[in-house]
Protein backbone atom coordinates (compact mmCIF):
# COMPACT_ATOMS: atom_id res chain seq x y z
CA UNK A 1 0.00 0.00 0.00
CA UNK A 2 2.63 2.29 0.62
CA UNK A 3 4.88 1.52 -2.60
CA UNK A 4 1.09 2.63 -4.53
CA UNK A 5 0.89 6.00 -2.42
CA UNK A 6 4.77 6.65 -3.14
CA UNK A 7 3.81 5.76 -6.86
CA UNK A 8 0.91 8.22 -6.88
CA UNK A 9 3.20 10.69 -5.33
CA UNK A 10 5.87 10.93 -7.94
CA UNK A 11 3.62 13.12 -10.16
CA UNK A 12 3.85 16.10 -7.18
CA UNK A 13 7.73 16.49 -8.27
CA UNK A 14 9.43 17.19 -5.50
CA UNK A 15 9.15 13.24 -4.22
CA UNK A 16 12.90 11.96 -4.85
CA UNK A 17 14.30 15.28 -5.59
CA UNK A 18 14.97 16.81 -2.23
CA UNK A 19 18.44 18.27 -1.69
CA UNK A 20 19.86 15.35 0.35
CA UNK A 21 18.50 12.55 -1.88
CA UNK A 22 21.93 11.00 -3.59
CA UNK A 23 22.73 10.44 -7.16
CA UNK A 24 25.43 8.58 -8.48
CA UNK A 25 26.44 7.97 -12.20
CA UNK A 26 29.44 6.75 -13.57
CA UNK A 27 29.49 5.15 -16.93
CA UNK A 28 27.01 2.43 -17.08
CA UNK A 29 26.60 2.11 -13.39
CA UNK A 30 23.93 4.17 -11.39
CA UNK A 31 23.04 4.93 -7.79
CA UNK A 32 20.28 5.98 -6.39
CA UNK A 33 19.26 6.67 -2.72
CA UNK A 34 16.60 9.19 -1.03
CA UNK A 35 17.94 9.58 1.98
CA UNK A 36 16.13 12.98 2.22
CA UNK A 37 12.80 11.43 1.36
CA UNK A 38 12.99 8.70 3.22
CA UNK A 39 13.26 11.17 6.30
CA UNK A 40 10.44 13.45 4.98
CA UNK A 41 8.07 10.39 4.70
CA UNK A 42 8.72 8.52 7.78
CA UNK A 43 8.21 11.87 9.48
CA UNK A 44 4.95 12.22 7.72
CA UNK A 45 3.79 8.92 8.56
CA UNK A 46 4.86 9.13 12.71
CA UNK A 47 3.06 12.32 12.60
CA UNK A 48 -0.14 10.45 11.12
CA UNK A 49 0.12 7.62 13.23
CA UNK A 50 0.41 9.51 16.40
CA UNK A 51 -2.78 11.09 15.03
CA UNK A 52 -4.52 8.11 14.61
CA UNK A 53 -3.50 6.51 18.15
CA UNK A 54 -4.29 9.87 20.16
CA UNK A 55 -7.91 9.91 18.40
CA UNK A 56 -8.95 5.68 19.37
């Protein structure tokens, strides 16, 4: 479920281009790793989950 709501996310832009999300290219060989995004989102989804447990 959350790969689908990263998926739909893409189209905003700014998912996987945050300064802090690391690119690596050198001839054939690629690297890719959103460290910056992977903050922003788990951030996002503590701050929904505490949400969701302080409202039950």
């Amino acid at each position: 479920m959350i790969g689908i709501v990263v998926c739909l996310l893409e189209k905003i832009g700014w998912i996987g281009n945050l300064p802090g999300d690391f690119f690596y290219r050198k001839g054939n060989v690629s690297f890719y790793f959103p460290f910056a995004t992977c903050v922003v989102l788990s951030i996002v989804a503590s701050l929904v989950i505490g949400i969701i447990s302080k409202l039950r």
